[in-house]
PDB file of N, CA and C in Angstrom:
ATOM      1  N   UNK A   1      85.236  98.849  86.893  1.00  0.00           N
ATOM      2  CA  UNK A   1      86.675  99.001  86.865  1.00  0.00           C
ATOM      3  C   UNK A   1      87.017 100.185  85.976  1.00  0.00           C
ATOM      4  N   UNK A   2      88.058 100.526  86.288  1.00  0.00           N
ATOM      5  CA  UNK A   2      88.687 102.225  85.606  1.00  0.00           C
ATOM      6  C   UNK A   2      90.023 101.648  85.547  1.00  0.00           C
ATOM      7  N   UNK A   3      90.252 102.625  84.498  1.00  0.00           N
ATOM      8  CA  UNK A   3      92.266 102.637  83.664  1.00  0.00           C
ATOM      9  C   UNK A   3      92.158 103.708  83.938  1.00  0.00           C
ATOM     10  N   UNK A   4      93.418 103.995  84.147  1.00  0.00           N
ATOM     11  CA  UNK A   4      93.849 105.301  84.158  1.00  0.00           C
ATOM     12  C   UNK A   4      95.498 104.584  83.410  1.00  0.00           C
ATOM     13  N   UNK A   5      96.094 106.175  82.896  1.00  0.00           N
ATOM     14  CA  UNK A   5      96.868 105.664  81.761  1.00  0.00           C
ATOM     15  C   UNK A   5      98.205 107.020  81.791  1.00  0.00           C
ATOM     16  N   UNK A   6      99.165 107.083  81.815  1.00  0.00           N
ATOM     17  CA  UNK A   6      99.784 108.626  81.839  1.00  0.00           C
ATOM     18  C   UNK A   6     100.582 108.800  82.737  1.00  0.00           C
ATOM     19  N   UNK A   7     101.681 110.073  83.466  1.00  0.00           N
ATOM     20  CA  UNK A   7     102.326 110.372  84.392  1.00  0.00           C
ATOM     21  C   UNK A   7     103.171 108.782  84.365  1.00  0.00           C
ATOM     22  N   UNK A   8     103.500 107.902  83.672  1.00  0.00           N
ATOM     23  CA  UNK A   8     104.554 106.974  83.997  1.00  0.00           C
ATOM     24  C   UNK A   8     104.152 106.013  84.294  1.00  0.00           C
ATOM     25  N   UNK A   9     102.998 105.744  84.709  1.00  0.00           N
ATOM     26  CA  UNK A   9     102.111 104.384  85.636  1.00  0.00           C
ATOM     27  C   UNK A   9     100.913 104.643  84.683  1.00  0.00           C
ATOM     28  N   UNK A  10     100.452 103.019  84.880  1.00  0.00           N
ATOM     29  CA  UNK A  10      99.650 102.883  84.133  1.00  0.00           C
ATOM     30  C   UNK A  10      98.549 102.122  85.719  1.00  0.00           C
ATOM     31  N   UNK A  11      97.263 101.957  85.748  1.00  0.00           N
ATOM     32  CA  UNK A  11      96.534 101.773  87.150  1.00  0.00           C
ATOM     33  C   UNK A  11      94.891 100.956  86.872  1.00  0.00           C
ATOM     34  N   UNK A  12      94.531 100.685  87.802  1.00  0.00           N
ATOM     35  CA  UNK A  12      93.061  99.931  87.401  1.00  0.00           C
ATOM     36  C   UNK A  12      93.030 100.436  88.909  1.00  0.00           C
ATOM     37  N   UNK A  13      91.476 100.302  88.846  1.00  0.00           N
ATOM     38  CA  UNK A  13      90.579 101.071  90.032  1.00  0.00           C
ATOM     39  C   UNK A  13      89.457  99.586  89.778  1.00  0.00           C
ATOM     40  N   UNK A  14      89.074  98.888  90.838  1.00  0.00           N
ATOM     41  CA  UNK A  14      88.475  97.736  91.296  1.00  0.00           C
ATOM     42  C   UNK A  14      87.634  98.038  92.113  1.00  0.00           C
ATOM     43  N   UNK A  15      86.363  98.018  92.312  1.00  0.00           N
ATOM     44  CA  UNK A  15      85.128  98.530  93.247  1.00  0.00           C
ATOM     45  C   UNK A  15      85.284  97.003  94.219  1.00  0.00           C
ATOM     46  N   UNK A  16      85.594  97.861  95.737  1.00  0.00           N
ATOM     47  CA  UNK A  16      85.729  96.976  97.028  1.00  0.00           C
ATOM     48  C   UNK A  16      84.543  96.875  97.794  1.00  0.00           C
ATOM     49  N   UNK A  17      84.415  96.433  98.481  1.00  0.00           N
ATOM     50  CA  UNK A  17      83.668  96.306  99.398  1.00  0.00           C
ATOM     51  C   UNK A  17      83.452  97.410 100.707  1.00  0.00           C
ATOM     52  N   UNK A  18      82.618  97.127 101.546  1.00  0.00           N
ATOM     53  CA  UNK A  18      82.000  97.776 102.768  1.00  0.00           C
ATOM     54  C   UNK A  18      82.968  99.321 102.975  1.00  0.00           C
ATOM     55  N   UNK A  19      82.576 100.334 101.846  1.00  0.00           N
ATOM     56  CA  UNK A  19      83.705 101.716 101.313  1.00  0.00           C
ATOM     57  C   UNK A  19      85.109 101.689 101.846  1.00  0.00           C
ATOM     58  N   UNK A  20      85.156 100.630 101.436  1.00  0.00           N
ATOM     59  CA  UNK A  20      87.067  99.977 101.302  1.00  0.00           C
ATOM     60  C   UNK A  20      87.727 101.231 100.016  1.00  0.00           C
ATOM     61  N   UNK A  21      88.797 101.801 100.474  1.00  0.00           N
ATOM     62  CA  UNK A  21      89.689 102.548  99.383  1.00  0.00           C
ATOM     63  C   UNK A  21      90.367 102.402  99.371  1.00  0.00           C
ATOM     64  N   UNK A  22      91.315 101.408  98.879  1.00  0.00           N
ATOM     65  CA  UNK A  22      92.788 101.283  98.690  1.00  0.00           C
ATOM     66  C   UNK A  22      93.518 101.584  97.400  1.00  0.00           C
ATOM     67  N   UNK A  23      94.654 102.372  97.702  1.00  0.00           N
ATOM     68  CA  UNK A  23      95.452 102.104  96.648  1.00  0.00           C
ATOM     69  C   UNK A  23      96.931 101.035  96.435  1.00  0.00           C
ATOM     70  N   UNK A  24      97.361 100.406  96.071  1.00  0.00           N
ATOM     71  CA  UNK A  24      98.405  99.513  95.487  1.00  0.00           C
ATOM     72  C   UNK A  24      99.243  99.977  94.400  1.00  0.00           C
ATOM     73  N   UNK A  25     100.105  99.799  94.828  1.00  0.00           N
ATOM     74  CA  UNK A  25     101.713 100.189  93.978  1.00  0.00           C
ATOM     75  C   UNK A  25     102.720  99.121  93.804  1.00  0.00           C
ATOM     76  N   UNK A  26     102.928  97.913  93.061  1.00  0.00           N
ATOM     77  CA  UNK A  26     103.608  97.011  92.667  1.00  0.00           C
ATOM     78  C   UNK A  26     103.958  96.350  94.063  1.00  0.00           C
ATOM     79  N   UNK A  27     102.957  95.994  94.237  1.00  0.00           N
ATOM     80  CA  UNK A  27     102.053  95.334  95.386  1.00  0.00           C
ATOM     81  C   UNK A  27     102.576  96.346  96.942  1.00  0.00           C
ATOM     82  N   UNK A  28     102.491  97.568  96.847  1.00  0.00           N
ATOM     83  CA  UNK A  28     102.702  97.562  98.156  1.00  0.00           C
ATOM     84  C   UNK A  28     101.256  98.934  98.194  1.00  0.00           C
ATOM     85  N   UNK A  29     101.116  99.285  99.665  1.00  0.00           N
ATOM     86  CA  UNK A  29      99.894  99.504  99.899  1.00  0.00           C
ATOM     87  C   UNK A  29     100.229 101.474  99.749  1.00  0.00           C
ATOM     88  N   UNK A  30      99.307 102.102  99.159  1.00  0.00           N
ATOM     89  CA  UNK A  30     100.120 103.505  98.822  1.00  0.00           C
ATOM     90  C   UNK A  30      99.283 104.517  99.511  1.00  0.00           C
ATOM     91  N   UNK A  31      97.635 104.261  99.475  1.00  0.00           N
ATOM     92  CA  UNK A  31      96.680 104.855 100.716  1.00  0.00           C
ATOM     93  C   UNK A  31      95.491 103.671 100.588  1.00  0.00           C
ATOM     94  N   UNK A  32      95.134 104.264 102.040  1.00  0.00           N
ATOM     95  CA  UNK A  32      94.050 103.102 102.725  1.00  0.00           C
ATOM     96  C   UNK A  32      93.116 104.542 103.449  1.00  0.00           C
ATOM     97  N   UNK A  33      92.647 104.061 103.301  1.00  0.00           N
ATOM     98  CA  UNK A  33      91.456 104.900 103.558  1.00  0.00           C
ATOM     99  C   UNK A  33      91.492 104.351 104.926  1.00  0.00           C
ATOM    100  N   UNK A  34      91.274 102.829 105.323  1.00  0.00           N
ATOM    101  CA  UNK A  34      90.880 102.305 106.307  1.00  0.00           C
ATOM    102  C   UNK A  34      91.767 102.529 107.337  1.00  0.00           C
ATOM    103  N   UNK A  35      92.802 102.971 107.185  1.00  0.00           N
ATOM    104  CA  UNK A  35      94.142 103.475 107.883  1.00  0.00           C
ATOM    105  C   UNK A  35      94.300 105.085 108.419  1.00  0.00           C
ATOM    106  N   UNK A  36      93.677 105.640 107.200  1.00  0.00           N
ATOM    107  CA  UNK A  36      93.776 107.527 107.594  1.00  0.00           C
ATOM    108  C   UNK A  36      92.184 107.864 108.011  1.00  0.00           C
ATOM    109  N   UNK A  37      91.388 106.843 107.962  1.00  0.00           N
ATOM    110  CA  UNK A  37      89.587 107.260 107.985  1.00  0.00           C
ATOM    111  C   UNK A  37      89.291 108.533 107.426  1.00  0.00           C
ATOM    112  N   UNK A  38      89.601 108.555 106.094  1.00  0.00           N
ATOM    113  CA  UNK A  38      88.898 109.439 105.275  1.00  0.00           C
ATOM    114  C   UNK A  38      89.524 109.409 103.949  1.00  0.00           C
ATOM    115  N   UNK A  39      88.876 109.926 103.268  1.00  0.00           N
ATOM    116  CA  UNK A  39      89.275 110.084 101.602  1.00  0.00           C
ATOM    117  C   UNK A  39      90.130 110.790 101.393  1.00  0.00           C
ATOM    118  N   UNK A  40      91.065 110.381 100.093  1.00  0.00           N
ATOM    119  CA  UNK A  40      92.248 111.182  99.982  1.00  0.00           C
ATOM    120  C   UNK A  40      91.825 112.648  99.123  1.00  0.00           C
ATOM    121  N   UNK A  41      92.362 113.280  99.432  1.00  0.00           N
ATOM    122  CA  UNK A  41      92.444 114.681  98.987  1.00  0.00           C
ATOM    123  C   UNK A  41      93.070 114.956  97.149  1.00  0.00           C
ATOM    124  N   UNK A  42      92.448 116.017  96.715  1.00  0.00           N
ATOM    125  CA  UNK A  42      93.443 116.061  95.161  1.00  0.00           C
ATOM    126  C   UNK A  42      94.304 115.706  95.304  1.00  0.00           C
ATOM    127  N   UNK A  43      94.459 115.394  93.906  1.00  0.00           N
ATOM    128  CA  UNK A  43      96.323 115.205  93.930  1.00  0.00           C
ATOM    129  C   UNK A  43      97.054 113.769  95.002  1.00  0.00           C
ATOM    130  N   UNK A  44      96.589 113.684  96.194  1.00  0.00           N
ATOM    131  CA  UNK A  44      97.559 112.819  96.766  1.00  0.00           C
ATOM    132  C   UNK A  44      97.820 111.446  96.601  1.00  0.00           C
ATOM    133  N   UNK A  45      96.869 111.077  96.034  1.00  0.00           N
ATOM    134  CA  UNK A  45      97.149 109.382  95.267  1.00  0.00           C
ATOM    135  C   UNK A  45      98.278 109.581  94.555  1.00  0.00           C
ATOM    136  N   UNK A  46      98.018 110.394  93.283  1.00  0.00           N
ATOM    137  CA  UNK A  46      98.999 110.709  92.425  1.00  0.00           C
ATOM    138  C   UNK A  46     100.487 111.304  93.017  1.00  0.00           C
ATOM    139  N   UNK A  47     100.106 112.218  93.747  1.00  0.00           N
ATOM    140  CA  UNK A  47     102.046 112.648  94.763  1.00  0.00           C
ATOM    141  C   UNK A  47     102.202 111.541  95.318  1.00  0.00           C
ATOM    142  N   UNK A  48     101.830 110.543  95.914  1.00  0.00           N
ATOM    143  CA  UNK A  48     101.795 109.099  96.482  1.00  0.00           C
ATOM    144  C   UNK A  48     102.473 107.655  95.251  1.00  0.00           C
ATOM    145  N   UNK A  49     101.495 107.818  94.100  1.00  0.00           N
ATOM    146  CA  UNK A  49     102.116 107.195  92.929  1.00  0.00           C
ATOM    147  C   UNK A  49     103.294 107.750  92.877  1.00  0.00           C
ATOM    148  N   UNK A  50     103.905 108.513  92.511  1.00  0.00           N
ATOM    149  CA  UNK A  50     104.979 109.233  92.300  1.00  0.00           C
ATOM    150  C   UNK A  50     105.872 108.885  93.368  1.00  0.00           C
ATOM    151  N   UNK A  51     105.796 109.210  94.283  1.00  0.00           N
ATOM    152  CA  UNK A  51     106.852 108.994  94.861  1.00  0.00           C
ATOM    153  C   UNK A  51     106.990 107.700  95.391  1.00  0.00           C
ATOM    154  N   UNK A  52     106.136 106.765  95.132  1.00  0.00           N
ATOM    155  CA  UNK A  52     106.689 105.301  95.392  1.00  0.00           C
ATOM    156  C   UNK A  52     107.398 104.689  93.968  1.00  0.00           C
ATOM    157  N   UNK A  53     107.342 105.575  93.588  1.00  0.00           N
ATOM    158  CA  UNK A  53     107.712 104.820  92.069  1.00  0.00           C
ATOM    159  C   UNK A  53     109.593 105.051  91.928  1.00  0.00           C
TER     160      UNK A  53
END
C-alpha cells in the first residue's frame, strides 16, 4: 500500500488483483484501466483527481 499526500487529496494505492488499476474518488470510480485497456498516462490520475473534486 502507498499514501500519497498533497494537491488537496490525500489517497492510498491498494495492490489488486489479475493487473486490475483502479482509481476511486469518494467512492466514485475516476480511471479503470479495465474500462480504457491500458495505463494511464502522466499526470492524468491527478487532472482526473482534480477535477472530480
Amino acid at each position: 500500500m502507498a499514501e500519497l499526500s498533497g494537491e488537496g487529496f490525500d489517497a492510498e494505492a491498494f495492490r489488486g488483483g489479475k493487473g486490475q488499476f483502479d482509481v476511486n474518488a469518494d467512492g466514485r470510480l475516476v480511471f479503470s484501466k479495465a474500462e480504457t485497456h491500458r495505463f494511464p498516462e502522466a499526470g492524468e490520475v491527478l487532472a482526473a483527481l482534480r477535477a472530480s473534486a
